[in-house]
C-alpha atoms as a PDB file:
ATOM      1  CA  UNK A   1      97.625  90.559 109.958  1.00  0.00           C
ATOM      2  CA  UNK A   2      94.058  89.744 110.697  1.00  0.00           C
ATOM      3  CA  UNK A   3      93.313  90.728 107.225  1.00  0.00           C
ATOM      4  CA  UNK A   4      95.765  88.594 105.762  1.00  0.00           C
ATOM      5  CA  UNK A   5      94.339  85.280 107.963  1.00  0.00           C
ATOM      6  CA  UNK A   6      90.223  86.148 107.041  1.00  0.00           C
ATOM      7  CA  UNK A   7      91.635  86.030 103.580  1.00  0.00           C
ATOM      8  CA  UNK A   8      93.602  83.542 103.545  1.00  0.00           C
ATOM      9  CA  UNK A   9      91.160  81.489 106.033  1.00  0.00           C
ATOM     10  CA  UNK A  10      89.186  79.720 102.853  1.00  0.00           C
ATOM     11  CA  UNK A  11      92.202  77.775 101.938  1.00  0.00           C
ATOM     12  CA  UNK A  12      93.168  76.580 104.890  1.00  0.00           C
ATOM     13  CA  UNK A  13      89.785  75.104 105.502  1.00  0.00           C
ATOM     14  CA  UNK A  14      91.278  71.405 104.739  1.00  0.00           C
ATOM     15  CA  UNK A  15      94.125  71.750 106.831  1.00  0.00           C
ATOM     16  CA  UNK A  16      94.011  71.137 110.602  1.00  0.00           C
ATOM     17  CA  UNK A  17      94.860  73.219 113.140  1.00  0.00           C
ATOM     18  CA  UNK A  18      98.366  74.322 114.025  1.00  0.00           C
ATOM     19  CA  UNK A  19      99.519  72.816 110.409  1.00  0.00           C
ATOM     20  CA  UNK A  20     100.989  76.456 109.620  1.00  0.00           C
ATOM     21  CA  UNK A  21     102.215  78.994 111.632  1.00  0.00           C
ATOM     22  CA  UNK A  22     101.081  82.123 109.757  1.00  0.00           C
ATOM     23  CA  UNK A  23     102.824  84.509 111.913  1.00  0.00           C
ATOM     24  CA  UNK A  24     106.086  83.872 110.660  1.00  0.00           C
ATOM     25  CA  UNK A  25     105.328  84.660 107.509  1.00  0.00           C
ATOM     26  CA  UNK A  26     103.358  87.138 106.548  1.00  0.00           C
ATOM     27  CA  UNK A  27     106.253  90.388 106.595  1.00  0.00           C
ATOM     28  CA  UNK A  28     107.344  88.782 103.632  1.00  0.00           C
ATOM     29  CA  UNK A  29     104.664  87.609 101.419  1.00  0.00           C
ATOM     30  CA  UNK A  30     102.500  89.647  99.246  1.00  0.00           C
ATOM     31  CA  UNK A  31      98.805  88.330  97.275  1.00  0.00           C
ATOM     32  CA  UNK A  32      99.744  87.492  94.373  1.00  0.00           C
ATOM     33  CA  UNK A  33      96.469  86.707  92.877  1.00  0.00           C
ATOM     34  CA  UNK A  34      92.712  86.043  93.456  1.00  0.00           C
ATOM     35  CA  UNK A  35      91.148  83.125  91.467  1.00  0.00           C
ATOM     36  CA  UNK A  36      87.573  83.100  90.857  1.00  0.00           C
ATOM     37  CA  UNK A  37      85.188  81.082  88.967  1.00  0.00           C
ATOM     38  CA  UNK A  38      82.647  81.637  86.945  1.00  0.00           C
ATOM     39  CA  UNK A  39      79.870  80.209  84.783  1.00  0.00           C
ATOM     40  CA  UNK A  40      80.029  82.699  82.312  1.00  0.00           C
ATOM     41  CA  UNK A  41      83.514  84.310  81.749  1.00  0.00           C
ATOM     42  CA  UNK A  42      83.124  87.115  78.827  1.00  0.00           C
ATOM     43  CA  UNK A  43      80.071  88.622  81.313  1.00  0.00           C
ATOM     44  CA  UNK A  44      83.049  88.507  84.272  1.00  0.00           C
ATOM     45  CA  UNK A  45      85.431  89.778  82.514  1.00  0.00           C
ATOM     46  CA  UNK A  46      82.533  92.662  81.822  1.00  0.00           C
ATOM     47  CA  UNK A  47      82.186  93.029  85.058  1.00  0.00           C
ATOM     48  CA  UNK A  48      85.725  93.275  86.244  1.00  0.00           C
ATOM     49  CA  UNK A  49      86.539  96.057  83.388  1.00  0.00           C
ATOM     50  CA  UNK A  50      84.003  98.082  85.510  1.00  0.00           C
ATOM     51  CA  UNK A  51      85.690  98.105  88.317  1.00  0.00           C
ATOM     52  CA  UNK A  52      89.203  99.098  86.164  1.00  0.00           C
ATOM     53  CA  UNK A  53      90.621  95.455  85.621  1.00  0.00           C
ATOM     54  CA  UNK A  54      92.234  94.491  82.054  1.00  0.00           C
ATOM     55  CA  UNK A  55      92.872  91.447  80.343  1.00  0.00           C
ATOM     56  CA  UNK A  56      96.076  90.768  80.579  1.00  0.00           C
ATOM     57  CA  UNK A  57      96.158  87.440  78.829  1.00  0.00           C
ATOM     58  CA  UNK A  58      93.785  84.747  77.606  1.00  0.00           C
ATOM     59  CA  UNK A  59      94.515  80.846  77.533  1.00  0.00           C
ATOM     60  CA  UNK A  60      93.004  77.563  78.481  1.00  0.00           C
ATOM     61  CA  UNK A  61      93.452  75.583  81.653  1.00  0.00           C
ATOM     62  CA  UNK A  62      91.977  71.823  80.333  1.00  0.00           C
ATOM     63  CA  UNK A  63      88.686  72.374  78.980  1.00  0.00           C
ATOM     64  CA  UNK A  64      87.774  75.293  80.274  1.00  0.00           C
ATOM     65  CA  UNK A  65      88.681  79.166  79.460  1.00  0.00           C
ATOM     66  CA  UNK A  66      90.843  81.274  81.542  1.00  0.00           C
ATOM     67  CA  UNK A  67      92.289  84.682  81.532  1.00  0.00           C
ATOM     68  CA  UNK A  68      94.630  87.248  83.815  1.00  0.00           C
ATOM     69  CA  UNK A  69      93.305  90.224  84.725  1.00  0.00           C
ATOM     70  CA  UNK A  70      95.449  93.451  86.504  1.00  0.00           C
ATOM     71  CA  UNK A  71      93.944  96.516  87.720  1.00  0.00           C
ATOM     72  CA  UNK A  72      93.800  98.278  91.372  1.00  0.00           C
ATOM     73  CA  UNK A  73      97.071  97.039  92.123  1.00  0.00           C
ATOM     74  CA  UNK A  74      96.621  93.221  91.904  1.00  0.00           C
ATOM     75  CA  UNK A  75      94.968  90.240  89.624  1.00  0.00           C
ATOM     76  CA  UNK A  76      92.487  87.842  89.374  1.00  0.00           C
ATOM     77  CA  UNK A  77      92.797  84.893  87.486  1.00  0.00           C
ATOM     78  CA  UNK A  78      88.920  84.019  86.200  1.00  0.00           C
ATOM     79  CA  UNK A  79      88.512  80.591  85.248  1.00  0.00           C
ATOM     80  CA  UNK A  80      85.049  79.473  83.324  1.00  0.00           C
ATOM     81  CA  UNK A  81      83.414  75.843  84.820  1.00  0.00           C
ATOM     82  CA  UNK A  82      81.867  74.305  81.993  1.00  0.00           C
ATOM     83  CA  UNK A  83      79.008  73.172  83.414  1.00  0.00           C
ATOM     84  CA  UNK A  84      78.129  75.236  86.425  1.00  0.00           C
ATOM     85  CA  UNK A  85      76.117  73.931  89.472  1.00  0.00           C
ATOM     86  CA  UNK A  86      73.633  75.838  91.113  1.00  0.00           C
ATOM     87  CA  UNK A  87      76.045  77.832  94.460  1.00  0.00           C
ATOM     88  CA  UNK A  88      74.910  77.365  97.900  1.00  0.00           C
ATOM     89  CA  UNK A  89      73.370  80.820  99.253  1.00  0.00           C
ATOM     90  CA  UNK A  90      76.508  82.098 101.048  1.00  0.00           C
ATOM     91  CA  UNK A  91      74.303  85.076 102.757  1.00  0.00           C
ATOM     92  CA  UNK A  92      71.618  82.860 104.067  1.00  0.00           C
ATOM     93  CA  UNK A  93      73.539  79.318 104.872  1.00  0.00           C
ATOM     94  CA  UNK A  94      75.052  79.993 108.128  1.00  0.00           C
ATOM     95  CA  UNK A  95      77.207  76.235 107.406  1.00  0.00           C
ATOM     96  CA  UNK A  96      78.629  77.971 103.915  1.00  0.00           C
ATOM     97  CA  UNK A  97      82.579  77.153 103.639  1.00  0.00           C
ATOM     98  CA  UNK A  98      84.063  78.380 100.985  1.00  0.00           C
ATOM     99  CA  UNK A  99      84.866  82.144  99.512  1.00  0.00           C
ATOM    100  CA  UNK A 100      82.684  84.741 101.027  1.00  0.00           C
ATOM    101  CA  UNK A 101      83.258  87.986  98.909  1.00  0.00           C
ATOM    102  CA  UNK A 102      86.100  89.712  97.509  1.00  0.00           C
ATOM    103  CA  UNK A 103      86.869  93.613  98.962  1.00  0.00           C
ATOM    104  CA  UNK A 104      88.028  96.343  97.264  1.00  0.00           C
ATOM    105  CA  UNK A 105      88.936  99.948  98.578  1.00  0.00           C
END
């Protein structure tokens, strides 16, 4: 369970204390995805293929391009912002909120 809360943790940032009761839930839910963005999406998807991910489908969400990817027994949805700010330095801001990193064994 204390997996499932540190990755879950980012999105409850906004939400105070107490609002949800995790521990009821969590025998019955499963990730269904991970969604990342990117500045760059064709050199993500790149990247993701390395690591044994495949496009599973392509589309647009507004303005910006999108796809599914499946591999190592789950997905990540990539999504490309069109114009990209420079990211805080998540290693070396100790006040970064946000999504840390993504683990895979």
């Amino acid at each position: 369970m204390r997996r499932f809360v540190t990755l879950i943790s980012g999105c409850l940032n906004n939400f105070a204390a107490g609002v949800f009761k995790l521990q009821h839930y969590t025998s019955d839910l499963k990730m269904h995805h991970a969604s990342i963005r990117t500045a760059d999406i064709h050199r993500a998807i790149a990247f993701y293929q390395l690591l044994g991910f495949q496009v599973c489908e392509r589309f647009t969400a507004g303005i910006t391009l999108a796809c599914w990817m499946e591999g190592l027994n789950g997905r990540i949805e990539l999504l490309q912002v069109p114009q990209p700010r420079p990211a805080a330095d998540a290693f070396e801001d100790e006040h970064y909120t946000g999504y840390y990193h993504l683990s895979l064994t």
